[in-house]
Protein backbone atom coordinates (compact mmCIF):
# COMPACT_ATOMS: atom_id res chain seq x y z
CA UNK A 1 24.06 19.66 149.20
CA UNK A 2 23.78 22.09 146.46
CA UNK A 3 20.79 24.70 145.65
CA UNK A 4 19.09 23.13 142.68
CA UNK A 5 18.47 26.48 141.21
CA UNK A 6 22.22 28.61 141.12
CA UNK A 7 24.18 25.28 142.54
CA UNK A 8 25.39 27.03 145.41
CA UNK A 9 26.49 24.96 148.65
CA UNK A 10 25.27 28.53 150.90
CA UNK A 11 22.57 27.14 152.35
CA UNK A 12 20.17 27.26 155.36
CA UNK A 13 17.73 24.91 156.84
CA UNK A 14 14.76 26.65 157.83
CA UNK A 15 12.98 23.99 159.10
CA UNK A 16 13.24 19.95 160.04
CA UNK A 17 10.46 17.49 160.75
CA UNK A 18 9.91 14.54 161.11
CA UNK A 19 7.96 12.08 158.39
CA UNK A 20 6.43 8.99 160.36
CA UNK A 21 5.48 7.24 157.23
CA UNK A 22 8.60 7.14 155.42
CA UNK A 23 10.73 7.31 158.81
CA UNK A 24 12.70 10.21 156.97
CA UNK A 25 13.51 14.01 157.66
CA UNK A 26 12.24 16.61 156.38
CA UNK A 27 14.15 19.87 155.93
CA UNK A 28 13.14 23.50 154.41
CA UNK A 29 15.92 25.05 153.38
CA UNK A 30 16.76 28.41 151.95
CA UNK A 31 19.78 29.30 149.66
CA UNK A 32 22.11 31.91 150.71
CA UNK A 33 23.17 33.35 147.41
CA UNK A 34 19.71 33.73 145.66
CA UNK A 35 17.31 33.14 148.24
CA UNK A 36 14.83 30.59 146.40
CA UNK A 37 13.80 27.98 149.19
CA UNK A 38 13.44 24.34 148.61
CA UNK A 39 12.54 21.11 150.63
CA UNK A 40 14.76 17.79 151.16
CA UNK A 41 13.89 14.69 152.58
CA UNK A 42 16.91 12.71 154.44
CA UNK A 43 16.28 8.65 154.97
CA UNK A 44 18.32 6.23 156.57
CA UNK A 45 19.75 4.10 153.45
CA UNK A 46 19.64 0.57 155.03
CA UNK A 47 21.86 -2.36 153.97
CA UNK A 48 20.00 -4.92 151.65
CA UNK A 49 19.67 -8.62 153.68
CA UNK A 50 20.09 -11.35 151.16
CA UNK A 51 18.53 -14.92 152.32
CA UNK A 52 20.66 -17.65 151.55
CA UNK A 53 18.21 -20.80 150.74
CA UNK A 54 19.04 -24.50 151.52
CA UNK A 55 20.16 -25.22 147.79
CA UNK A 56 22.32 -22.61 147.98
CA UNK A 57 20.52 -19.80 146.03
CA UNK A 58 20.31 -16.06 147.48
CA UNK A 59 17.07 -14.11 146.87
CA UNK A 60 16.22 -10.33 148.60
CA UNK A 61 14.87 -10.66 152.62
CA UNK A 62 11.46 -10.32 151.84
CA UNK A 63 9.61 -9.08 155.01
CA UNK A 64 6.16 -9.73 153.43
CA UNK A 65 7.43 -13.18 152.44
CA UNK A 66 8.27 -13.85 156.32
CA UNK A 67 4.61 -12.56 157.57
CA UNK A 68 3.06 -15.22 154.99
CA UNK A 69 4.66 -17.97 156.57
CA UNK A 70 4.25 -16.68 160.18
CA UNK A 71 0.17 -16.00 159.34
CA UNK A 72 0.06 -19.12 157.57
CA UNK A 73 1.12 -21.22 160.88
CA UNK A 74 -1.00 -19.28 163.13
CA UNK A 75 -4.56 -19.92 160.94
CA UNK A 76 -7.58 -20.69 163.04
CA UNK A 77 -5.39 -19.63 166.36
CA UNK A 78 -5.82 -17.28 169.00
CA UNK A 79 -2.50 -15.25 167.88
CA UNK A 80 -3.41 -11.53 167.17
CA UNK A 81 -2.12 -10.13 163.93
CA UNK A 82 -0.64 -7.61 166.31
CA UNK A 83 1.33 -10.41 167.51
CA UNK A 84 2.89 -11.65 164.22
CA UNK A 85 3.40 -8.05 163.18
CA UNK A 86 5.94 -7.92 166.80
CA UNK A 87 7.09 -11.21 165.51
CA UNK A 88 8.02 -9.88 161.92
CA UNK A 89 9.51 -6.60 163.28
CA UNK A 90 11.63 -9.06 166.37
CA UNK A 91 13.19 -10.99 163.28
CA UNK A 92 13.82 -8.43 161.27
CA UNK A 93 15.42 -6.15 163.64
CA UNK A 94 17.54 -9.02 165.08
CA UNK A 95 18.58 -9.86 160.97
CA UNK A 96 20.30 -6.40 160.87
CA UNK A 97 21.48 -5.72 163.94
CA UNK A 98 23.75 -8.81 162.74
CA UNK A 99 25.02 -6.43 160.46
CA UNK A 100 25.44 -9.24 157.70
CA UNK A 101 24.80 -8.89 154.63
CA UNK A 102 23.85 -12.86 153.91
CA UNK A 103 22.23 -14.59 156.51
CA UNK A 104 21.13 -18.37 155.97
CA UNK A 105 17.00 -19.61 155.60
CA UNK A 106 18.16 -21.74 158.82
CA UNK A 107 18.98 -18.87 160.89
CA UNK A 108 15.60 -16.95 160.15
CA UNK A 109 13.57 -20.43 160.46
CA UNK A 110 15.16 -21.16 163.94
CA UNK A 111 14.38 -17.19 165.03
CA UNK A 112 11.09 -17.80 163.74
CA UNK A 113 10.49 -21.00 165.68
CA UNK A 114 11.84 -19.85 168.77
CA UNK A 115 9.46 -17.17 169.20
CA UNK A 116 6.28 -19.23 167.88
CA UNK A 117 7.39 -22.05 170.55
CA UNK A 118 6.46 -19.28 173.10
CA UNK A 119 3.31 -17.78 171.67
CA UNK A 120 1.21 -20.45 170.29
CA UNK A 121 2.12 -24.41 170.57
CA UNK A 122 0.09 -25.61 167.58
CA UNK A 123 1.78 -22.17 165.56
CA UNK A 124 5.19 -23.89 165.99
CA UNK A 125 4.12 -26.74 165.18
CA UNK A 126 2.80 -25.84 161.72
CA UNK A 127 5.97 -23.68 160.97
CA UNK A 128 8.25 -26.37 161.75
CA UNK A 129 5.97 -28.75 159.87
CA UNK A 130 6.95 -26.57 156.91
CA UNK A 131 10.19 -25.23 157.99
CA UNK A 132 11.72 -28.85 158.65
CA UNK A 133 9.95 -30.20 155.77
CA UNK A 134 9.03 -33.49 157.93
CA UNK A 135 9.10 -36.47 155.77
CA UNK A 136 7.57 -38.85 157.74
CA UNK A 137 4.97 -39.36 161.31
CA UNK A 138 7.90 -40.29 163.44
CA UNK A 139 9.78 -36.77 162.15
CA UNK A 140 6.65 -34.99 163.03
CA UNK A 141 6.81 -37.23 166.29
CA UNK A 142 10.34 -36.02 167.55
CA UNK A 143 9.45 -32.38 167.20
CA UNK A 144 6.19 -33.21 169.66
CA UNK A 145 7.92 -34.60 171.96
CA UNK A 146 10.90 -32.10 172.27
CA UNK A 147 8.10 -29.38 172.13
CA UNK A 148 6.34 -31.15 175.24
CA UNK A 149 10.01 -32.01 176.99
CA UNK A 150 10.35 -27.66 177.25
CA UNK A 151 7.03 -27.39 179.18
């Protein structure tokens, strides 16, 4: 860290908070050599997730993207939003405490599933619906009867 006004690395911090919003740090410091002061903000730099789809094409995690889906399934349900929001943040935190850097649409689908199966029956049904891409009644069939075979 230099001062941005003589470039000096003497420097002081004065004071450190932290920023809820940004989930950063900030610091007041104060240059040795001429004495100017001046803030910084410090940030975690986290690792970018890349999805890896079923035809084999890799597009950014998209957190927004996953909440869609997740709100989509659990329409007309009795799941809170506060609920999908835990769900979101579960997957999510799981994805990069993999510490991957790729991580396949199956993986995220299955993560996804397995938490809907617990919250909201019809929810996991929908997602799967989707997320298996059922191509017929008796598809659709199998998944009702495994989800009734866990109760």
């Amino acid at each position: 860290m230099q001062c941005p006004y003589c470039s000096s690395a003497d420097l002081k911090v004065l004071d450190s908070r932290d920023v809820e919003e940004t989930n950063s740090v900030r610091r007041r410091r104060e240059c040795d050599k001429c004495g100017k002061r001046f803030t910084t903000y410090e940030r975690v730099e986290e690792v970018e997730v890349w999805v890896v789809k079923k035809n084999g094409t890799r597009q950014r995690f998209d957190r927004a993207k996953l909440r869609g889906g997740i709100e989509k399934s659990c329409e007309k349900t009795s799941v809170p939003h506060e609920k999908i929001e835990q769900i979101v943040e579960e997957v999510e935190r799981e994805l990069r405490a993999k510490e991957k850097t790729e991580v396949k649409s199956k993986e995220i689908g299955e993560m996804v599933m397995g938490k809907l199966a617990s919250v909201d029956k019809v929810a996991y049904i929908r997602f799967a619906s989707v997320y298996r891409s059922f191509a017929d009644v008796s598809s659709f069939k199998k998944e009702l009867e495994k989800l009734l075979k866990k109760k």
